[in-house]
C-alpha atoms as a PDB file:
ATOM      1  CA  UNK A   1      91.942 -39.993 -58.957  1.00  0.00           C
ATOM      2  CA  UNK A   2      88.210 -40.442 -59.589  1.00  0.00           C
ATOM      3  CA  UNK A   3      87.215 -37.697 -57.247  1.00  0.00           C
ATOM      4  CA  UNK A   4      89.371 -36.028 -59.425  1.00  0.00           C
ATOM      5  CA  UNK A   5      88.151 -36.359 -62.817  1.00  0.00           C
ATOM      6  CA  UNK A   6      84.185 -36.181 -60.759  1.00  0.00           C
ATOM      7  CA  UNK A   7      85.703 -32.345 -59.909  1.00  0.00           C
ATOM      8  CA  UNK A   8      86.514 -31.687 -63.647  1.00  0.00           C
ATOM      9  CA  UNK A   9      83.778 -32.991 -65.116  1.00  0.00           C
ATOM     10  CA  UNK A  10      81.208 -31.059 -62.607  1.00  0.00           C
ATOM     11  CA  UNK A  11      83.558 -28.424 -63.745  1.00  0.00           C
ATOM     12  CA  UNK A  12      83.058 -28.483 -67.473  1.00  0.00           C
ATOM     13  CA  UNK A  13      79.181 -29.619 -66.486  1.00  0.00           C
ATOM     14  CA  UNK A  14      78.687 -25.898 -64.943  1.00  0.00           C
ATOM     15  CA  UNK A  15      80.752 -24.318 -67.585  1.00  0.00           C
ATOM     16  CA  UNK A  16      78.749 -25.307 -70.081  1.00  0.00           C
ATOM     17  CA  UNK A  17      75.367 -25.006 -68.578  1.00  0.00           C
ATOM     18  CA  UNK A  18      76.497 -21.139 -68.196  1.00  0.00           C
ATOM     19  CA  UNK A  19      77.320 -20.298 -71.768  1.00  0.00           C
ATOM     20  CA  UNK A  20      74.504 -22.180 -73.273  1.00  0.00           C
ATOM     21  CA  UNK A  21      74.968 -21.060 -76.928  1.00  0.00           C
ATOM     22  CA  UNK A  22      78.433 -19.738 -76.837  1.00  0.00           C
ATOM     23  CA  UNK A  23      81.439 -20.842 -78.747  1.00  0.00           C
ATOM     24  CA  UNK A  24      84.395 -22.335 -76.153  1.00  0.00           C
ATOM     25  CA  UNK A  25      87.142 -23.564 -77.538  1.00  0.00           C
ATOM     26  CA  UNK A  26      89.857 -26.389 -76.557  1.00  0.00           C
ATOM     27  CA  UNK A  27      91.861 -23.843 -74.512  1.00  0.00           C
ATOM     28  CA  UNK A  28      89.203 -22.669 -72.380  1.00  0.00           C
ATOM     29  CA  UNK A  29      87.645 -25.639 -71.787  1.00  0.00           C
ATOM     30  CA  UNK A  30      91.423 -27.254 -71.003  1.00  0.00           C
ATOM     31  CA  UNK A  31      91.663 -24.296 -68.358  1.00  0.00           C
ATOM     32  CA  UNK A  32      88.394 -24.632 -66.675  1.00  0.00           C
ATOM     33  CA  UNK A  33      88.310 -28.568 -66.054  1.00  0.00           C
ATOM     34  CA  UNK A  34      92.280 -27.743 -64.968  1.00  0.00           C
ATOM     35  CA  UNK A  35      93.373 -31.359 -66.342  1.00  0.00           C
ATOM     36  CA  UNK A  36      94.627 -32.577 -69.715  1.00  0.00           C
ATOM     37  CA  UNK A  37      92.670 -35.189 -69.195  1.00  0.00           C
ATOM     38  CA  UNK A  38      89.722 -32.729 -70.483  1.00  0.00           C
ATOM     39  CA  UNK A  39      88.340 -33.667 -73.689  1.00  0.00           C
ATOM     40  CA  UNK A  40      87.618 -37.216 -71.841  1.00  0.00           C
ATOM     41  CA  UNK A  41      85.144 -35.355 -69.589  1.00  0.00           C
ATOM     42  CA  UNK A  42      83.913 -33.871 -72.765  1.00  0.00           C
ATOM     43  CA  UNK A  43      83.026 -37.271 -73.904  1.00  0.00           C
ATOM     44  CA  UNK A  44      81.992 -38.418 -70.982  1.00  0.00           C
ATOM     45  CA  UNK A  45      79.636 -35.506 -70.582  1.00  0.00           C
ATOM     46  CA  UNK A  46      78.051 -36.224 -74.249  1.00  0.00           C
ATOM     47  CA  UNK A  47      78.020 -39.849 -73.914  1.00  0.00           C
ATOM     48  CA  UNK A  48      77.413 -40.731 -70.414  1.00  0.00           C
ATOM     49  CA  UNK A  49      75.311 -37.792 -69.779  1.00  0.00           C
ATOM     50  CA  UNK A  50      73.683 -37.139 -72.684  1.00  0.00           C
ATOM     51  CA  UNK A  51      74.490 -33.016 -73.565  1.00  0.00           C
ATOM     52  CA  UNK A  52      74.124 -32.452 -77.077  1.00  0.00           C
ATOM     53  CA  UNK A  53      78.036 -30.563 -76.934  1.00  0.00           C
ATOM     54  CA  UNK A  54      78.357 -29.745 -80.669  1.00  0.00           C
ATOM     55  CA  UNK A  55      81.827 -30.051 -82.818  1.00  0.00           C
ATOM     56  CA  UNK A  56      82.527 -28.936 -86.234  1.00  0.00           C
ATOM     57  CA  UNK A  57      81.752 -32.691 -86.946  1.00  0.00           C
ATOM     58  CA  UNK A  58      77.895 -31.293 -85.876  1.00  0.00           C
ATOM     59  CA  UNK A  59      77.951 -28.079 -87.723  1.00  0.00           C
ATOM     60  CA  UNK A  60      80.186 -26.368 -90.743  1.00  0.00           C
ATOM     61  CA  UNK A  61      80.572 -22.959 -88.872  1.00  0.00           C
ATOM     62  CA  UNK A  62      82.103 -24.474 -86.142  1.00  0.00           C
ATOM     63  CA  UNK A  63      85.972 -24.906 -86.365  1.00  0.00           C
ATOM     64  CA  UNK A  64      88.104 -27.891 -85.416  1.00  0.00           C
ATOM     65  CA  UNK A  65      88.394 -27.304 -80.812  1.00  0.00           C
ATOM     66  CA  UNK A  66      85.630 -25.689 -80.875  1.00  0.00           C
ATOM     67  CA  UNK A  67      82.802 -26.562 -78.724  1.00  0.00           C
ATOM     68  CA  UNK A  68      78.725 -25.536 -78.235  1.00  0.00           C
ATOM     69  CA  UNK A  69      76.211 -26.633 -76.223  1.00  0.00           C
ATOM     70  CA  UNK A  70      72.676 -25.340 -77.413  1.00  0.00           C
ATOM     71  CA  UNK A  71      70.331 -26.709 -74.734  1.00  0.00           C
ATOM     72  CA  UNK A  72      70.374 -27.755 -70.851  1.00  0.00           C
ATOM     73  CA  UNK A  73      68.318 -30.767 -71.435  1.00  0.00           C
ATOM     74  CA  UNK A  74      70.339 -33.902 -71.858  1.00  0.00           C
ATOM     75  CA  UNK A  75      69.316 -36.753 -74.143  1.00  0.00           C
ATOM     76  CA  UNK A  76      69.320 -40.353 -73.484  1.00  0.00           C
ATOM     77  CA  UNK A  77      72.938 -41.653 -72.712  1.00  0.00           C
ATOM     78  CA  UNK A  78      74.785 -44.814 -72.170  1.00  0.00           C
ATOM     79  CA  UNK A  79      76.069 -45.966 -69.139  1.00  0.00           C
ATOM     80  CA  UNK A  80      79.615 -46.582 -68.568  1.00  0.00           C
ATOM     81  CA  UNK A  81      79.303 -50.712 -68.176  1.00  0.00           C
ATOM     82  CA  UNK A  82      82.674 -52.175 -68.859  1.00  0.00           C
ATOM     83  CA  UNK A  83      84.295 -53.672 -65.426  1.00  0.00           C
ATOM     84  CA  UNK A  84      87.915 -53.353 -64.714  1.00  0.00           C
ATOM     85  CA  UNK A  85      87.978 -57.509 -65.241  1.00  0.00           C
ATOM     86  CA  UNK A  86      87.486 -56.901 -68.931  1.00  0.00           C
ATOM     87  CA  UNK A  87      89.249 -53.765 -69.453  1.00  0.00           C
ATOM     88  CA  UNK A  88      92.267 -55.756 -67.312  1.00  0.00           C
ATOM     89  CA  UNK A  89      91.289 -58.332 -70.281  1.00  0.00           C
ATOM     90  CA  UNK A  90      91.424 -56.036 -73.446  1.00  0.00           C
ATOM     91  CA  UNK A  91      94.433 -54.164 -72.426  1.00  0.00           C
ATOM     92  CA  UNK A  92      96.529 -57.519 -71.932  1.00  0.00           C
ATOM     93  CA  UNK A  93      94.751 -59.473 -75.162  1.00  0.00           C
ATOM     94  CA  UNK A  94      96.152 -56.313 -77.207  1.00  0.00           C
ATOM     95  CA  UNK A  95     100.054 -56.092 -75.488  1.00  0.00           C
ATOM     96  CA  UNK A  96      99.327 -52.966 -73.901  1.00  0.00           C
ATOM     97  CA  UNK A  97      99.646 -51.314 -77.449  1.00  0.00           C
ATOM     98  CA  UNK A  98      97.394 -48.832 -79.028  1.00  0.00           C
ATOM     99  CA  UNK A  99      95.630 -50.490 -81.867  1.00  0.00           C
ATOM    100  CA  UNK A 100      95.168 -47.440 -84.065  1.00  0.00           C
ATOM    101  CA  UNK A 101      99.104 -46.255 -84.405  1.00  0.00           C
ATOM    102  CA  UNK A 102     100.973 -48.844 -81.893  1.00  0.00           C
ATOM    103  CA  UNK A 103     102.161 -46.755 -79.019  1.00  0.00           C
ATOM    104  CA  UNK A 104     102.944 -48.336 -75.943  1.00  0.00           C
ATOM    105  CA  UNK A 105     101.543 -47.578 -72.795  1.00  0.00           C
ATOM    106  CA  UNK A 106     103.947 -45.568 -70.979  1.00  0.00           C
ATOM    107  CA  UNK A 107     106.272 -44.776 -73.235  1.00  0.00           C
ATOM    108  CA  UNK A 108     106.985 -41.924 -74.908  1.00  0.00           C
ATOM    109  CA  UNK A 109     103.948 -41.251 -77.774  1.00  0.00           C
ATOM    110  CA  UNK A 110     105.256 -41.179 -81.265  1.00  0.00           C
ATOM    111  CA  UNK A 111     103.377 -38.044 -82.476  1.00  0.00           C
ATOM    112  CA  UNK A 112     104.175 -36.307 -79.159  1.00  0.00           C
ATOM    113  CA  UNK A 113     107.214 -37.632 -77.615  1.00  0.00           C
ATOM    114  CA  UNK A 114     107.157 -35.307 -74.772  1.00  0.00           C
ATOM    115  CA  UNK A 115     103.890 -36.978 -73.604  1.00  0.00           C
ATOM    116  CA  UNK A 116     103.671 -40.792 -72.258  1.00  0.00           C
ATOM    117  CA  UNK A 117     101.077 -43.150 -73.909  1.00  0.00           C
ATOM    118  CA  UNK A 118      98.049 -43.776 -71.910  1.00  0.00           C
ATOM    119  CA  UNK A 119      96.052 -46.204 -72.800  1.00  0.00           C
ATOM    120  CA  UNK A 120      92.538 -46.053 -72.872  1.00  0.00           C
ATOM    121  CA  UNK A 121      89.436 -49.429 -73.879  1.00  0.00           C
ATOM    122  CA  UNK A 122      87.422 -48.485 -77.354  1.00  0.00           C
ATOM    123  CA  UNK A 123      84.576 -49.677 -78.921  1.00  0.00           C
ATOM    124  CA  UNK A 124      85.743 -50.446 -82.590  1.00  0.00           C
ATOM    125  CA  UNK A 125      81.577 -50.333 -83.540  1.00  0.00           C
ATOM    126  CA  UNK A 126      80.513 -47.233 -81.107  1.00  0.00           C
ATOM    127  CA  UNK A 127      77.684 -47.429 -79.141  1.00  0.00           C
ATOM    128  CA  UNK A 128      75.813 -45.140 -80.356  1.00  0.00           C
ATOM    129  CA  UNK A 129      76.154 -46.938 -83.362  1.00  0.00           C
ATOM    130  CA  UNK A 130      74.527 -50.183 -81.631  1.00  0.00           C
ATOM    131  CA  UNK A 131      78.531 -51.499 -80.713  1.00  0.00           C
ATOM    132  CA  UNK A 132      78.578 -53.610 -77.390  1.00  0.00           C
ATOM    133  CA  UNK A 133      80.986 -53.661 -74.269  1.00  0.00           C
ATOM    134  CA  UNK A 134      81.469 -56.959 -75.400  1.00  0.00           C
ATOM    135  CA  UNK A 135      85.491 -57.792 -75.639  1.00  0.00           C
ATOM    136  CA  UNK A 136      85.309 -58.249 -79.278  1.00  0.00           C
ATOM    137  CA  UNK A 137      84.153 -55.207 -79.883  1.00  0.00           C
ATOM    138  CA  UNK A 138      86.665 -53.292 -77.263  1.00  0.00           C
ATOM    139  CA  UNK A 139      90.236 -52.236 -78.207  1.00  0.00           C
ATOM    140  CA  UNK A 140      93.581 -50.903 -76.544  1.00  0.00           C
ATOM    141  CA  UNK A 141      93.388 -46.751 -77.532  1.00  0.00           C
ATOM    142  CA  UNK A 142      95.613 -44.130 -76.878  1.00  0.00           C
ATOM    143  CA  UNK A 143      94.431 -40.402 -75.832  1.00  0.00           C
ATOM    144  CA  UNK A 144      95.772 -39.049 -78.799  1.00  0.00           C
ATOM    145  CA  UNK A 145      93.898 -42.073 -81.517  1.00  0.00           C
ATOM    146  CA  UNK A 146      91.015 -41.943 -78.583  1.00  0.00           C
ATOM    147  CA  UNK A 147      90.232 -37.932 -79.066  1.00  0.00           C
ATOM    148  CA  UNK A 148      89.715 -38.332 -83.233  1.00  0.00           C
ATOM    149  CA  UNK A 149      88.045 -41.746 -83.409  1.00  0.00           C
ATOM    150  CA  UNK A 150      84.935 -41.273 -82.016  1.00  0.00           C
ATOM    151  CA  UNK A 151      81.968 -41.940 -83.922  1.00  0.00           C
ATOM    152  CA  UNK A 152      83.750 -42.919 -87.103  1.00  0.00           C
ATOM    153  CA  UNK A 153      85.609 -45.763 -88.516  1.00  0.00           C
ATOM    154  CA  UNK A 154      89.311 -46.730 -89.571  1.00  0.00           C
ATOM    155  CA  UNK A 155      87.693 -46.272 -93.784  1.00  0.00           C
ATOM    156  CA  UNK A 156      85.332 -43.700 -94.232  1.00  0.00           C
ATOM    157  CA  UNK A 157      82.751 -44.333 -97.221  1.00  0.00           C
ATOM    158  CA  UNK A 158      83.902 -42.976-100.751  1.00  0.00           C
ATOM    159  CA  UNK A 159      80.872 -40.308-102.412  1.00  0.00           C
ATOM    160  CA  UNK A 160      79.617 -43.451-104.677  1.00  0.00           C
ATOM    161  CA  UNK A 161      79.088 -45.630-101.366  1.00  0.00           C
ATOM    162  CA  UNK A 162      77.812 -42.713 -99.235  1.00  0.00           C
ATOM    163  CA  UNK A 163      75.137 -42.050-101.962  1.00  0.00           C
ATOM    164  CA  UNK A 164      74.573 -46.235-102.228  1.00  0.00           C
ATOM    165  CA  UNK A 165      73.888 -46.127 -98.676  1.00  0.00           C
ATOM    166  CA  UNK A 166      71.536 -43.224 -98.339  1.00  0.00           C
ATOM    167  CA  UNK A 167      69.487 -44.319-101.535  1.00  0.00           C
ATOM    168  CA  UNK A 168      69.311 -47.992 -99.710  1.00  0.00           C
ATOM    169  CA  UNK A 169      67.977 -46.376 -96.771  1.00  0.00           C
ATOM    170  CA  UNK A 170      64.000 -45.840 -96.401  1.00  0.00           C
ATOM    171  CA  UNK A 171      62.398 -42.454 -96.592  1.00  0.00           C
ATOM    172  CA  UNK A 172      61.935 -41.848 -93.138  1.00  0.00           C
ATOM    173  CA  UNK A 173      66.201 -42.264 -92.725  1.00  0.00           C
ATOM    174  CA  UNK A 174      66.844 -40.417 -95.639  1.00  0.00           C
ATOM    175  CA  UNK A 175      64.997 -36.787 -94.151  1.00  0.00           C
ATOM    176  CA  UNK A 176      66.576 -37.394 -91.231  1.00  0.00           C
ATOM    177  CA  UNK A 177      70.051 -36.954 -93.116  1.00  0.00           C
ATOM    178  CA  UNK A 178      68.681 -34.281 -94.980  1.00  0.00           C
ATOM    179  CA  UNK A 179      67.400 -32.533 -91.605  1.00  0.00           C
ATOM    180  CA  UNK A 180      71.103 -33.184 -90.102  1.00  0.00           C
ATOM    181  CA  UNK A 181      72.767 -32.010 -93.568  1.00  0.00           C
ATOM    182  CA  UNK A 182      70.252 -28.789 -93.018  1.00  0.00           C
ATOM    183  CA  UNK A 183      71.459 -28.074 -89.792  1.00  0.00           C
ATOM    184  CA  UNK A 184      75.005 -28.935 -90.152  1.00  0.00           C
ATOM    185  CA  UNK A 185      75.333 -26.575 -93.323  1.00  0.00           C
ATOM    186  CA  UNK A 186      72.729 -23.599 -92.756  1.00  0.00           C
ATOM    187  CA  UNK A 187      74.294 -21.007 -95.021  1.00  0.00           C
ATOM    188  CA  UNK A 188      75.527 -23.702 -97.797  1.00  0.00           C
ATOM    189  CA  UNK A 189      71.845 -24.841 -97.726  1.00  0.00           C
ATOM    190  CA  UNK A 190      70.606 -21.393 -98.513  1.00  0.00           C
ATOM    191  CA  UNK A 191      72.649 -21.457-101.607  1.00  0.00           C
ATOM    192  CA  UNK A 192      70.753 -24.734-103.177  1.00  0.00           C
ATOM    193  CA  UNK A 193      66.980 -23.247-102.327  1.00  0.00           C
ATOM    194  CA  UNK A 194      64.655 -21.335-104.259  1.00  0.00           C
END
């Protein structure tokens, strides 16, 4: 199974690294890794490798499934460090049961009944947000909770607490949004300049 998903990632790896700068989307990439297990070694490409694969989360033109990578040169990454004794530990603390909409591991999912739960360990802080493979910060997650949770949380700020927060923040942190809001939105941008 691992030499497996090592084949489809290596897959995806090449794919990418070929159409540096072109647009994939879900289907494409789904067909080239030739798993459903795909958008994992997506992830695992970003996050354990370090490409910089953008998502409309990244930038406005982009739509939801599709995909970008802009440069060969990975960032730095994070290892995967969580051993099977505490995913073993995780998965039985939390019943087998997603934590995000309660599916059960091997039954039928209840937003896509003709696909099985499988369960997967999340961080509930992420680690790129400084979370830890600590326990208590590691959940039970299905695929389908799993592919739309990363990098976010369960309540996402209202405007009044966004601005709060980026006021509160020092100057250096606060052109660093403004650089990422630049790049995100390029053409909305355009429309706020002189």
């Amino acid at each position: 199974m691992a030499k497996r998903q090592e084949g489809s990632r290596a897959k995806l790896r090449l794919h990418f690294l070929e159409n540096i700068g072109r647009v994939m989307d879900s289907d494409e990439l789904r067909e080239v890794a030739g798993t459903s297990e795909w958008a994992r070694r997506v992830r695992e490409l970003r996050d354990e490798e370090g490409y910089q694969i953008l998502t409309h989360h990244d930038r406005s033109n982009l739509k939801p499934g599709e995909y970008l990578l802009e440069t060969d040169k990975p960032q730095p990454a994070f290892e995967r460090s969580i051993s099977k004794e505490t995913r073993a530990f995780v998965l039985d603390r939390n019943g087998f049961t997603c934590q995000m909409c309660g599916a059960v591991a091997g039954e039928p999912h209840p937003y896509d009944p003709t696909k099985k739960t499988r369960l997967h360990i999340g961080h509930i802080i992420d680690k790129t947000m400084g979370g830890t493979d600590d326990p208590s910060n590691l959940r039970a997650i299905c695929s389908v909770c799993n592919e739309g949770a990363s990098n976010i949380t369960l309540t996402r700020p209202d405007l009044k607490k966004l601005f709060t927060e980026v006021r509160r923040a020092t100057n250096g942190d606060q052109l660093e949004v403004l650089k990422w809001l630049i790049t995100k939105f390029p053409q909305q941008t355009k429309e706020f300049l002189p």
